[in-house]
PDB file of N, CA and C in Angstrom:
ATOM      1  N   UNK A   1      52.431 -22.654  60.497  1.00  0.00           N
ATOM      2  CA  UNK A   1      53.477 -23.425  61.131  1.00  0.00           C
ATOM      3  C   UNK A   1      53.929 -22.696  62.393  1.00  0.00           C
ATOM      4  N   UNK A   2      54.009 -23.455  63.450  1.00  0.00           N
ATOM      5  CA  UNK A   2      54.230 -22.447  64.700  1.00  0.00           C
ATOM      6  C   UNK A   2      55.732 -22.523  64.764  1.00  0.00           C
ATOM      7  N   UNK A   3      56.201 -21.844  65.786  1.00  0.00           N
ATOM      8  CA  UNK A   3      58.075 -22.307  66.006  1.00  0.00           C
ATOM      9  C   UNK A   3      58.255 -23.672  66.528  1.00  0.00           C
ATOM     10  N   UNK A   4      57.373 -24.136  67.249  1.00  0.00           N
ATOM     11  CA  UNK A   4      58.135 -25.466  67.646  1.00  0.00           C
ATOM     12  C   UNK A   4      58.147 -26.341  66.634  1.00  0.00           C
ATOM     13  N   UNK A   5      57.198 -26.266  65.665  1.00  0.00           N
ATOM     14  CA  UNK A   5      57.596 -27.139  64.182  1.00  0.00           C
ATOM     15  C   UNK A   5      58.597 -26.631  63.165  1.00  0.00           C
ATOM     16  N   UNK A   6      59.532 -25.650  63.397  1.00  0.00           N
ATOM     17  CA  UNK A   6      60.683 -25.529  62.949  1.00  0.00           C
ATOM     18  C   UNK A   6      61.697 -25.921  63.812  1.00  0.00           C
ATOM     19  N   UNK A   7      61.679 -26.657  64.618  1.00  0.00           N
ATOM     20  CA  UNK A   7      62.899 -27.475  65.796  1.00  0.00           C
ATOM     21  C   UNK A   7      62.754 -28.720  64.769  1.00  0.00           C
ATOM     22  N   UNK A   8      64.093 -29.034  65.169  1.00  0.00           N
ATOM     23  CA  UNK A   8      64.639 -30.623  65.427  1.00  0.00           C
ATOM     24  C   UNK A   8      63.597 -31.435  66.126  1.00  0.00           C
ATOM     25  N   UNK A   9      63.326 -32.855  65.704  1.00  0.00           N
ATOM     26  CA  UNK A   9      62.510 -33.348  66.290  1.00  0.00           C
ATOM     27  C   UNK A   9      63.501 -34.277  67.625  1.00  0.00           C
ATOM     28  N   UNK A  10      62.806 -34.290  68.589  1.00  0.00           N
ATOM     29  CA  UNK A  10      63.118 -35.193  69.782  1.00  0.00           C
ATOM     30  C   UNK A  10      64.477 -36.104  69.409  1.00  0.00           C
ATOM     31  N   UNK A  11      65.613 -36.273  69.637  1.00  0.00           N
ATOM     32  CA  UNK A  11      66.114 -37.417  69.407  1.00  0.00           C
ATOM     33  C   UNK A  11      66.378 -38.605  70.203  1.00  0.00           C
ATOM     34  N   UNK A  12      66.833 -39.996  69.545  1.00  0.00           N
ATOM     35  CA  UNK A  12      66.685 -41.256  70.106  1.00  0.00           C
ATOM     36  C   UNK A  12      67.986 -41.573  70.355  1.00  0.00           C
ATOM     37  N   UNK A  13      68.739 -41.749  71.010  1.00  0.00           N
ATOM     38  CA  UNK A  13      69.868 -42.470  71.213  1.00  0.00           C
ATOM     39  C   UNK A  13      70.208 -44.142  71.422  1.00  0.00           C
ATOM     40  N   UNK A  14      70.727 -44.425  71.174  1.00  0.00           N
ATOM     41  CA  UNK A  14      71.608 -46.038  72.008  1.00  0.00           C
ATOM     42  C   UNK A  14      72.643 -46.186  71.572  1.00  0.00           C
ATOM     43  N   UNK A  15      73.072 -47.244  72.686  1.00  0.00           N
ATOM     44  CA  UNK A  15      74.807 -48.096  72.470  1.00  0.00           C
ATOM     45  C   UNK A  15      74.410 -49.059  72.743  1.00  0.00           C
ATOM     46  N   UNK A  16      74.633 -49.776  71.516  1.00  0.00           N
ATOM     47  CA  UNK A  16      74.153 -51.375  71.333  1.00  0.00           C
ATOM     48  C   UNK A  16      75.314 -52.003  71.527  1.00  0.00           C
ATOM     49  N   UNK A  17      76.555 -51.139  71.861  1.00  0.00           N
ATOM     50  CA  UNK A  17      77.838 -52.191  72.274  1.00  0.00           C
ATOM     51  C   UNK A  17      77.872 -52.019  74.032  1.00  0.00           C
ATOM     52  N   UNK A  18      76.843 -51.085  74.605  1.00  0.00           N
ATOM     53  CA  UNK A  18      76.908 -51.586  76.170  1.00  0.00           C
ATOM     54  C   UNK A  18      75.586 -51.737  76.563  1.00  0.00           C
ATOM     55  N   UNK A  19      74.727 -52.250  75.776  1.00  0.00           N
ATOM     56  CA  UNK A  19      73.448 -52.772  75.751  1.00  0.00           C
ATOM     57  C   UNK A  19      72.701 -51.678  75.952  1.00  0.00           C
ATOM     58  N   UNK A  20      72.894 -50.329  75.858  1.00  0.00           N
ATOM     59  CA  UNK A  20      71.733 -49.459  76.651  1.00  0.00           C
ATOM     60  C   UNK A  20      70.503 -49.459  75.910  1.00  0.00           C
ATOM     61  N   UNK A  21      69.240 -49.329  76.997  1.00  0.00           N
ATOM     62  CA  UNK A  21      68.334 -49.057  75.875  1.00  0.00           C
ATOM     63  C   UNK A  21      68.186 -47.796  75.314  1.00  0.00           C
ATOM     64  N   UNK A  22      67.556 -47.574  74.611  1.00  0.00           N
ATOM     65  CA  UNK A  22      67.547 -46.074  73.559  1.00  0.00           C
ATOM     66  C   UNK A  22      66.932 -45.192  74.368  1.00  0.00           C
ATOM     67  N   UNK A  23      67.088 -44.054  74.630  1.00  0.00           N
ATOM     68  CA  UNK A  23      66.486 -43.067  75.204  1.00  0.00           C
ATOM     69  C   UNK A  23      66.397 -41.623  74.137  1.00  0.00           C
ATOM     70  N   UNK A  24      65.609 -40.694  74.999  1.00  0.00           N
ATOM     71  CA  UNK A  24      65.185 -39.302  74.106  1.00  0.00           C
ATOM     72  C   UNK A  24      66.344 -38.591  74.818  1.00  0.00           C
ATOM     73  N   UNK A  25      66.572 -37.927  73.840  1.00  0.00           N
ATOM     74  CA  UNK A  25      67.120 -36.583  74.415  1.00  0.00           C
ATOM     75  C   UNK A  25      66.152 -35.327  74.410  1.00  0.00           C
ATOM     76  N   UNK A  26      66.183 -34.516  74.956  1.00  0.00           N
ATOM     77  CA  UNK A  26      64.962 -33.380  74.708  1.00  0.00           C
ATOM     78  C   UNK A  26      65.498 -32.281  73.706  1.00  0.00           C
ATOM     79  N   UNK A  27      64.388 -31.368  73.608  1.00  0.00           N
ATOM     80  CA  UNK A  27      64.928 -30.486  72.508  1.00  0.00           C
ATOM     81  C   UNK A  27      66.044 -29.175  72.951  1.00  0.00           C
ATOM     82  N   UNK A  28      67.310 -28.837  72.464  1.00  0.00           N
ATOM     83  CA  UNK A  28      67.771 -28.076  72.652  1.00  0.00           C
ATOM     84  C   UNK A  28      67.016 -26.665  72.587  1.00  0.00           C
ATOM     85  N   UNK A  29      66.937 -25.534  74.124  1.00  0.00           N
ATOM     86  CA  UNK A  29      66.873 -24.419  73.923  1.00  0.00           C
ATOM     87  C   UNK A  29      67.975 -23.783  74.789  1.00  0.00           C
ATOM     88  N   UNK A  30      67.395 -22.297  74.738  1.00  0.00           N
ATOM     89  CA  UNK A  30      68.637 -21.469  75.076  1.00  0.00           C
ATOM     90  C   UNK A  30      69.285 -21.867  76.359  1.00  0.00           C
ATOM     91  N   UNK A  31      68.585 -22.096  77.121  1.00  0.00           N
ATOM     92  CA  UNK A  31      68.783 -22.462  78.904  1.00  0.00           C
ATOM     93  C   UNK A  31      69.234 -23.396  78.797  1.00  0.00           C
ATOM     94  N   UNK A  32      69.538 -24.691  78.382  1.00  0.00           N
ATOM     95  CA  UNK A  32      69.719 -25.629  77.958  1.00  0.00           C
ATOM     96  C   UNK A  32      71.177 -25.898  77.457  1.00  0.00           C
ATOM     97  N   UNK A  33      71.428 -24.757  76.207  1.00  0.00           N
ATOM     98  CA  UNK A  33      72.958 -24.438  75.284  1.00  0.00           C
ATOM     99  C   UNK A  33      73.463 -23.591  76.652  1.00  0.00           C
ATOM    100  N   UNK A  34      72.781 -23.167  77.523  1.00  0.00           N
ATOM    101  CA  UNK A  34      74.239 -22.253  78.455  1.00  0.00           C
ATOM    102  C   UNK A  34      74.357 -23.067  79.505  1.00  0.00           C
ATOM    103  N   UNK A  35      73.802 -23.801  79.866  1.00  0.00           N
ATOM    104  CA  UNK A  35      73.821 -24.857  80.644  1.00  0.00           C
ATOM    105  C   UNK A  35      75.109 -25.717  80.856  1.00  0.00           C
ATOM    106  N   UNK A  36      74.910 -26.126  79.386  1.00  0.00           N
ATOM    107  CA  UNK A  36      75.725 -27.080  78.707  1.00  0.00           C
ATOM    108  C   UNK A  36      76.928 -26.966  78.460  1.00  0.00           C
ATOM    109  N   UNK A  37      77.555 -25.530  78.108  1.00  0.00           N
ATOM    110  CA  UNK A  37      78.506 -24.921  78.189  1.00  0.00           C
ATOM    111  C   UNK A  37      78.752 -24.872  79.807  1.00  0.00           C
ATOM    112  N   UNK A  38      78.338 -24.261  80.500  1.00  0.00           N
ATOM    113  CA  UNK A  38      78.524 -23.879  82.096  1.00  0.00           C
ATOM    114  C   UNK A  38      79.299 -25.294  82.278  1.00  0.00           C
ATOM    115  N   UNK A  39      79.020 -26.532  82.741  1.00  0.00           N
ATOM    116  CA  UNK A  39      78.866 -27.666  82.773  1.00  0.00           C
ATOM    117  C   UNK A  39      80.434 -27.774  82.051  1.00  0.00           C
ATOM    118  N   UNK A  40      80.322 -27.851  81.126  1.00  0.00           N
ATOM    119  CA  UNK A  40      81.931 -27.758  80.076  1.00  0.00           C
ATOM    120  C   UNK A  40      83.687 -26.829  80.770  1.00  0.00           C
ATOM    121  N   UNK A  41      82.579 -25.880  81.365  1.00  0.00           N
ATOM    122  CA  UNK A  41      83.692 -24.474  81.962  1.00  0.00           C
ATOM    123  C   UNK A  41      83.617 -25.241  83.158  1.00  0.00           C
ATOM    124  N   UNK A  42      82.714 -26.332  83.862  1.00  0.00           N
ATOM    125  CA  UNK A  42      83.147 -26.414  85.123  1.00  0.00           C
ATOM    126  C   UNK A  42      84.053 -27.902  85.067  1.00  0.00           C
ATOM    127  N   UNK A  43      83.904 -28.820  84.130  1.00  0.00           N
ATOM    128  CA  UNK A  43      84.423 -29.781  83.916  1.00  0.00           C
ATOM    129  C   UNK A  43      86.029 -29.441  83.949  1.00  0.00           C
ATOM    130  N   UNK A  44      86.389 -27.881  83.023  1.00  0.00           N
ATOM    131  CA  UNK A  44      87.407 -27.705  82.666  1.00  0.00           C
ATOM    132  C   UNK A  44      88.234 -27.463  84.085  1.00  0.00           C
ATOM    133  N   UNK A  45      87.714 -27.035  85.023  1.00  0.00           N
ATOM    134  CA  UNK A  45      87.945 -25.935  86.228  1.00  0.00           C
ATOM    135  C   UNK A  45      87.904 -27.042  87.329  1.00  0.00           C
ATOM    136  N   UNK A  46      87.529 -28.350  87.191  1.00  0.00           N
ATOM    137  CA  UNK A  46      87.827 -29.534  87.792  1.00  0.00           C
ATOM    138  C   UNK A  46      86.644 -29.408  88.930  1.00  0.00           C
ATOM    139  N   UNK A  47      85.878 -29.048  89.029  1.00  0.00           N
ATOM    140  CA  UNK A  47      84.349 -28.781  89.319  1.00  0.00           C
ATOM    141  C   UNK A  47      83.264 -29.916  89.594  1.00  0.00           C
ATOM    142  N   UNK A  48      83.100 -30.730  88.204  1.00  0.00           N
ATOM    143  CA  UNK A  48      82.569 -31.681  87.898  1.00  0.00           C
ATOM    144  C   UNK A  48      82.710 -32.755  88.526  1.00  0.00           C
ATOM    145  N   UNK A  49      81.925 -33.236  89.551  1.00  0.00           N
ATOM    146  CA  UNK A  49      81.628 -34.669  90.067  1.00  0.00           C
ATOM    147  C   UNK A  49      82.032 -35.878  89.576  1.00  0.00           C
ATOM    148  N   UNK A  50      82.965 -36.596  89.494  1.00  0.00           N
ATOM    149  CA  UNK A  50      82.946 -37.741  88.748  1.00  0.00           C
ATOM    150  C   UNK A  50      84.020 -37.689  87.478  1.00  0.00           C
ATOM    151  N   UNK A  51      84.262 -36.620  86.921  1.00  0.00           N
ATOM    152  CA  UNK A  51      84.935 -36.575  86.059  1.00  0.00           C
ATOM    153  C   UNK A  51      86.286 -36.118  86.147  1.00  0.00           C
ATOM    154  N   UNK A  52      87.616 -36.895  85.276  1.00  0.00           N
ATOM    155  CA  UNK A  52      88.777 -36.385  85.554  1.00  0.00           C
ATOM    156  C   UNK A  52      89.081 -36.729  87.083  1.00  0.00           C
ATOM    157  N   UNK A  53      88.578 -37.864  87.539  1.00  0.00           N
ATOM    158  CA  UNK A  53      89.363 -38.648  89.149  1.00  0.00           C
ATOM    159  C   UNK A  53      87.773 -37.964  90.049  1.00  0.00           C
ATOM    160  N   UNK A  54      88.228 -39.203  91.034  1.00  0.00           N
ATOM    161  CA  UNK A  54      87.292 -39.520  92.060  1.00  0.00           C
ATOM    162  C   UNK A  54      87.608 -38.475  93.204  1.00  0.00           C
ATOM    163  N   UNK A  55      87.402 -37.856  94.617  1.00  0.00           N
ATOM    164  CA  UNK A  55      87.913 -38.082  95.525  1.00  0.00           C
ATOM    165  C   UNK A  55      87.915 -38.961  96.316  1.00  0.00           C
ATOM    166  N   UNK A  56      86.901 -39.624  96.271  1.00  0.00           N
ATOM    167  CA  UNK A  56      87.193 -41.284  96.288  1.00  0.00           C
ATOM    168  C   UNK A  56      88.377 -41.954  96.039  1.00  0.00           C
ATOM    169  N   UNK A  57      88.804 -41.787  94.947  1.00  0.00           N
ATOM    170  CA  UNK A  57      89.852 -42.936  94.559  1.00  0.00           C
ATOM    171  C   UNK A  57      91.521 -42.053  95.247  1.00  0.00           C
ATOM    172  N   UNK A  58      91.273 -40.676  95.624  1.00  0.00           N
ATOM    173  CA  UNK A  58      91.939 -40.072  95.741  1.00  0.00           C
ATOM    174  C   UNK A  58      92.727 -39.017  94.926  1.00  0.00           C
ATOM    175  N   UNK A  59      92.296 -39.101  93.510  1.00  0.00           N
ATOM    176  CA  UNK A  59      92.487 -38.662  92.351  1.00  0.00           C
ATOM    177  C   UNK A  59      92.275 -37.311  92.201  1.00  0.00           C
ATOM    178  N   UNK A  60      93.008 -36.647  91.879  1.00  0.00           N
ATOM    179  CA  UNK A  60      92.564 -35.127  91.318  1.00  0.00           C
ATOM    180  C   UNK A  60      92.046 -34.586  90.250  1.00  0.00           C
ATOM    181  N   UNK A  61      91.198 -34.125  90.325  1.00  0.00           N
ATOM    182  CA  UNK A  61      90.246 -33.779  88.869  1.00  0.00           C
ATOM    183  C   UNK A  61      91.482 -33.164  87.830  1.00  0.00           C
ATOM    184  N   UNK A  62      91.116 -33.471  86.640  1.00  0.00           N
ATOM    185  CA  UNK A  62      92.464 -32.551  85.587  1.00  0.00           C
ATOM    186  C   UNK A  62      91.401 -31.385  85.693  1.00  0.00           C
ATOM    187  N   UNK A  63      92.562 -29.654  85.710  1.00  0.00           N
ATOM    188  CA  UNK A  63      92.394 -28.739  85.619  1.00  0.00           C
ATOM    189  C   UNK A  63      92.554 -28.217  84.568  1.00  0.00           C
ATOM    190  N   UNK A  64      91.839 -27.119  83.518  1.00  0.00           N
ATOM    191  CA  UNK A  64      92.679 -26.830  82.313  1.00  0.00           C
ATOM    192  C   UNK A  64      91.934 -25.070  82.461  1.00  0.00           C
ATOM    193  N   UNK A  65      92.856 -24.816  82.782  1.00  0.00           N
ATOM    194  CA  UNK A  65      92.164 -23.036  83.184  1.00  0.00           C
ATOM    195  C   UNK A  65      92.230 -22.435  81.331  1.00  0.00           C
ATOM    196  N   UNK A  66      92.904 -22.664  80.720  1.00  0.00           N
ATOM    197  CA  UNK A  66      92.790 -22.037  79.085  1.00  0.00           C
ATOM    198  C   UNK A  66      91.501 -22.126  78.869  1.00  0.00           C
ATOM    199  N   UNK A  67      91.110 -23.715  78.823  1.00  0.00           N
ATOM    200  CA  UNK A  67      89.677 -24.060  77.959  1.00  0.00           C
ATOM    201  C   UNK A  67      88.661 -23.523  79.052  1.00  0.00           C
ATOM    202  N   UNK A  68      88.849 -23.772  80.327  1.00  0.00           N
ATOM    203  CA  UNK A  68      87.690 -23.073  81.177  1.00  0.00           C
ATOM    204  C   UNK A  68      88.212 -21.463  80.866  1.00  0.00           C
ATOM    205  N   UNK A  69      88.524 -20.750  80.482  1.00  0.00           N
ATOM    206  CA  UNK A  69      88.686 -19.508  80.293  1.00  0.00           C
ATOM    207  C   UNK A  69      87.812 -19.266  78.722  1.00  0.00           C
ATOM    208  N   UNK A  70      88.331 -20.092  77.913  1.00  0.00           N
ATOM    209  CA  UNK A  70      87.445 -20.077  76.821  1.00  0.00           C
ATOM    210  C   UNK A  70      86.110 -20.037  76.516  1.00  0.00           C
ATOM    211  N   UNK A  71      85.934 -21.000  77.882  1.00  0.00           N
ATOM    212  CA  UNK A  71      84.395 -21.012  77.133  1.00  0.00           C
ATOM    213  C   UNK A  71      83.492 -20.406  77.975  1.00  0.00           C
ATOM    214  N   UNK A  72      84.158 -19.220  79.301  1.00  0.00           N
ATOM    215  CA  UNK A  72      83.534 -18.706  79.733  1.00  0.00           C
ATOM    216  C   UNK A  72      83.792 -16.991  79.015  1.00  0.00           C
ATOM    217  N   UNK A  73      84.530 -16.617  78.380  1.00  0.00           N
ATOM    218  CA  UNK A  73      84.490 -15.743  77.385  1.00  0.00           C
ATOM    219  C   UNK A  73      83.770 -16.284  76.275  1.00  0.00           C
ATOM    220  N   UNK A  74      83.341 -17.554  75.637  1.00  0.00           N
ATOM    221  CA  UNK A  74      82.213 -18.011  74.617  1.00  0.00           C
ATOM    222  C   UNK A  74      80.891 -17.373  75.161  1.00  0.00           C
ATOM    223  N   UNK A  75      80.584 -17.542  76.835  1.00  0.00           N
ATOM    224  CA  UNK A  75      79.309 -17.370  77.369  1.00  0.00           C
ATOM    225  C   UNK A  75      79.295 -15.639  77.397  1.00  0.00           C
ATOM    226  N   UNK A  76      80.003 -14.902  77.754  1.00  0.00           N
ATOM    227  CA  UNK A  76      80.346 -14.257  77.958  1.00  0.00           C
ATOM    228  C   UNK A  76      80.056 -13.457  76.444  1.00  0.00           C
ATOM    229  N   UNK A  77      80.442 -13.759  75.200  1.00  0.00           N
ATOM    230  CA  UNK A  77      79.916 -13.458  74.102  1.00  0.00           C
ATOM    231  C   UNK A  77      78.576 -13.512  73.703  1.00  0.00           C
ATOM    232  N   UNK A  78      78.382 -14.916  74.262  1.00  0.00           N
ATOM    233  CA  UNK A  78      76.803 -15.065  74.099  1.00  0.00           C
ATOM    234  C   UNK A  78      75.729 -13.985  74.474  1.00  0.00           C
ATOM    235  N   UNK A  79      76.538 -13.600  75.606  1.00  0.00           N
ATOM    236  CA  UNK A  79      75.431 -12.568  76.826  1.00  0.00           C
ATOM    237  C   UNK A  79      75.585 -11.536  75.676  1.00  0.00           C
ATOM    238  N   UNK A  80      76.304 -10.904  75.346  1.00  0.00           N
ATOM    239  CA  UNK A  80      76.846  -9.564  74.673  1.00  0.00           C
ATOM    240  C   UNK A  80      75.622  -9.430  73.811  1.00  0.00           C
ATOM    241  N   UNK A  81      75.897 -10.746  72.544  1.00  0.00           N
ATOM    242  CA  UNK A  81      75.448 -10.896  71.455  1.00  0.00           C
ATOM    243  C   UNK A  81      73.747 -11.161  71.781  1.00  0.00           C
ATOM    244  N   UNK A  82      73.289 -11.368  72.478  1.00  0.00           N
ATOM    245  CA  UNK A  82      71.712 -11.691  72.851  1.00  0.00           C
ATOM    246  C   UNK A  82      71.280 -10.701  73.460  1.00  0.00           C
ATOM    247  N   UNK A  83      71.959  -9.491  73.839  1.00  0.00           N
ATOM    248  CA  UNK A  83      71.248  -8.641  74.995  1.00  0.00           C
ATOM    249  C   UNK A  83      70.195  -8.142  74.130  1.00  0.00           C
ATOM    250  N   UNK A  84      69.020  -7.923  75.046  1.00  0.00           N
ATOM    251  CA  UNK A  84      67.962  -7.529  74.289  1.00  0.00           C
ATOM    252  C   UNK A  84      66.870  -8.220  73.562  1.00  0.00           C
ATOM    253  N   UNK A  85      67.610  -9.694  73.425  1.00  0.00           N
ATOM    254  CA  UNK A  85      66.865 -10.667  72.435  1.00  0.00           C
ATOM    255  C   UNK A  85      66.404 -11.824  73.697  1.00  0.00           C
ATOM    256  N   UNK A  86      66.333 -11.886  75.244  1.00  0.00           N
ATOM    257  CA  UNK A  86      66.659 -13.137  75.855  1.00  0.00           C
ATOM    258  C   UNK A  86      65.017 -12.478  76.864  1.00  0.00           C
ATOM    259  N   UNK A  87      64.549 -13.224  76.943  1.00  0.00           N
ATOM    260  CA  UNK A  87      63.410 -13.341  78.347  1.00  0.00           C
ATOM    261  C   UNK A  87      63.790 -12.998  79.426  1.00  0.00           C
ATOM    262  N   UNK A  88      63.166 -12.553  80.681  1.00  0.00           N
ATOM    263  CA  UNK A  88      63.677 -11.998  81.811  1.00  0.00           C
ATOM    264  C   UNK A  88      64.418 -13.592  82.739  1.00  0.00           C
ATOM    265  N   UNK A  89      64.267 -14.462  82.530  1.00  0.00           N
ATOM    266  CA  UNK A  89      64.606 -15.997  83.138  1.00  0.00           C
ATOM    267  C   UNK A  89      65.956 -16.124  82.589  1.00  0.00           C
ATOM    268  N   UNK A  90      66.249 -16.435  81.160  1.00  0.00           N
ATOM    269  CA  UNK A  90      67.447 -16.232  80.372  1.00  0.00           C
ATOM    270  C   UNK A  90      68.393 -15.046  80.741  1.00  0.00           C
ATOM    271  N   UNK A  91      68.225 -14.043  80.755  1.00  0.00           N
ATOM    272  CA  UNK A  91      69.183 -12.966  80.982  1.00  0.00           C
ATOM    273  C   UNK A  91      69.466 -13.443  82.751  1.00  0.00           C
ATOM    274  N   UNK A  92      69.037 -13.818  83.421  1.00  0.00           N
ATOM    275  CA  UNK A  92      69.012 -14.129  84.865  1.00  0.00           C
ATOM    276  C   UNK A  92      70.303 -15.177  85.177  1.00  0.00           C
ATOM    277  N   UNK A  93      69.468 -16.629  84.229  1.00  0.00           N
ATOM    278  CA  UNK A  93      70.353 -17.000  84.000  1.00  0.00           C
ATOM    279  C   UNK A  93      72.006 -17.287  83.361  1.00  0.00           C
ATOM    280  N   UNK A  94      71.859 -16.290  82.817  1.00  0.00           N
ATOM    281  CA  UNK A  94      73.292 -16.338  81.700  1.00  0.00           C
ATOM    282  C   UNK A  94      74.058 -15.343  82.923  1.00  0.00           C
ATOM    283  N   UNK A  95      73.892 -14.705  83.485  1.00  0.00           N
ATOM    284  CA  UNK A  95      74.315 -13.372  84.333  1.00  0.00           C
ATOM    285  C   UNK A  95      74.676 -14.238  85.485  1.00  0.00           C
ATOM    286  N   UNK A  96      73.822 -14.993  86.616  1.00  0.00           N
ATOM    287  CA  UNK A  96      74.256 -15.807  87.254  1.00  0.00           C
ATOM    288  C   UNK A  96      75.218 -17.279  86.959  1.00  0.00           C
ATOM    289  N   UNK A  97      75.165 -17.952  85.713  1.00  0.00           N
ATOM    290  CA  UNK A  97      75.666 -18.412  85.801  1.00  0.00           C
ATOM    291  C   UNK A  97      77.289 -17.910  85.591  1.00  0.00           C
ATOM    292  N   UNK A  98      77.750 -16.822  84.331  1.00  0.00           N
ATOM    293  CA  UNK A  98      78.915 -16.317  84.650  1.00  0.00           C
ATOM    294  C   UNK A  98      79.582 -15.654  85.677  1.00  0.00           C
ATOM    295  N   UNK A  99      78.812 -15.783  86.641  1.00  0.00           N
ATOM    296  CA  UNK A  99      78.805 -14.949  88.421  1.00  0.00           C
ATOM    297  C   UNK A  99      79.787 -15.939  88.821  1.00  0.00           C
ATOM    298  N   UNK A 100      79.123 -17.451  88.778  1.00  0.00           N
ATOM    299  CA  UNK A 100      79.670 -18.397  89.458  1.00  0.00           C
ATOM    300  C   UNK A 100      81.060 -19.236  89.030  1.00  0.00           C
ATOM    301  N   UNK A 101      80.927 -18.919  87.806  1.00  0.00           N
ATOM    302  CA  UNK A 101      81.909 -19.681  86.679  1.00  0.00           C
ATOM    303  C   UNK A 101      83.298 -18.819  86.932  1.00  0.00           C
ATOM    304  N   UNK A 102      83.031 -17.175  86.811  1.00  0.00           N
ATOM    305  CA  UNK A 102      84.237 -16.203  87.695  1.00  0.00           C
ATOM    306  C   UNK A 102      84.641 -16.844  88.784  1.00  0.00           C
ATOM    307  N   UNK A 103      84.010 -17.038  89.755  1.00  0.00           N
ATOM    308  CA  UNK A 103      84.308 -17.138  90.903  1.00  0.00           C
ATOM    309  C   UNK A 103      85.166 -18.489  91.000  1.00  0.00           C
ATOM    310  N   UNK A 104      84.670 -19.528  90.583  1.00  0.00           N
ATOM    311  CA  UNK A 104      85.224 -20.914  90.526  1.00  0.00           C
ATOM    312  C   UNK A 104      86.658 -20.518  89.833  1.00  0.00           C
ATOM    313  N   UNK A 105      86.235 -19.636  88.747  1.00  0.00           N
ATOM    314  CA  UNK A 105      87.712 -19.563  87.795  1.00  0.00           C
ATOM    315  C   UNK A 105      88.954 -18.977  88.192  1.00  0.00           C
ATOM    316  N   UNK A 106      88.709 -17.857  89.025  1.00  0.00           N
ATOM    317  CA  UNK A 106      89.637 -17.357  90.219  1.00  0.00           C
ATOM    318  C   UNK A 106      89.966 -18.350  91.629  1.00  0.00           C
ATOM    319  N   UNK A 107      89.230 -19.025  91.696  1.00  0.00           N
ATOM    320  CA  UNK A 107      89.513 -19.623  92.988  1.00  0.00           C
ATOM    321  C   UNK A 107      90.638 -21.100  92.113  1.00  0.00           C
ATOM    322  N   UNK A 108      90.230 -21.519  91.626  1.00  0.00           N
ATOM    323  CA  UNK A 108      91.313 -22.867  90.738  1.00  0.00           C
ATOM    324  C   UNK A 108      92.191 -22.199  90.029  1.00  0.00           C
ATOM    325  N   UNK A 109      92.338 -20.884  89.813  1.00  0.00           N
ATOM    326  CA  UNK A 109      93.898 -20.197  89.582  1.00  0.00           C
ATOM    327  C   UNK A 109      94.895 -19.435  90.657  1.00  0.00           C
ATOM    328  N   UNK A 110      94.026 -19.741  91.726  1.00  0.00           N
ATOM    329  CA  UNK A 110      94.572 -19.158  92.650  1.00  0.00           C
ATOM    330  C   UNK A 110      95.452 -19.955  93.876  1.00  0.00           C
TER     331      UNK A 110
END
């Protein structure tokens, strides 16, 4: 049995109450889970395109510096807890992305 036959298989999604058709999601890996988080810390930090008001509409993104603080000390654990265990791409990434997530996080508390 290799490792990729111990993953989750592919999943299917839909919303049959806004007609979508079903799509895959791909398989969760590591690059992927810090990603996803990053994405979360920037949503929180009012970052995120589209979400929490337009500048379009004129709207201001909601800010929530706690939860973006949270879950960049989550990543921040992550790094701790993996050192040693991550590919030279992964450690790259987890390192740069908390580079940027600081920086954003000081600049929207400031």
């Amino acid at each position: 049995m290799s490792p990729d036959d111990e993953r989750s298989p592919d999943f299917t999604v839909s919303d049959p109450e806004r007609g979508a058709e079903p799509r895959s999601l791909p398989r969760i890996d590591f690059s992927t889970f810090v990603l996803s988080l990053a994405t979360s810390a920037m949503v929180h930090l009012g970052r995120a395109p589209g979400l929490g008001g337009t500048p379009e509409g004129g709207e201001k993104p909601e800010v929530d510096l706690v939860l973006a603080r949270q879950t960049i000390d989550t990543l921040e654990m992550i790094r701790d807890k993996t050192r040693g265990n991550l590919d030279e791409d992964e450690t790259k990434l987890i390192q740069s992305i908390l580079y940027e997530l600081r920086m954003a996080w000081v600049a929207a508390k400031g």
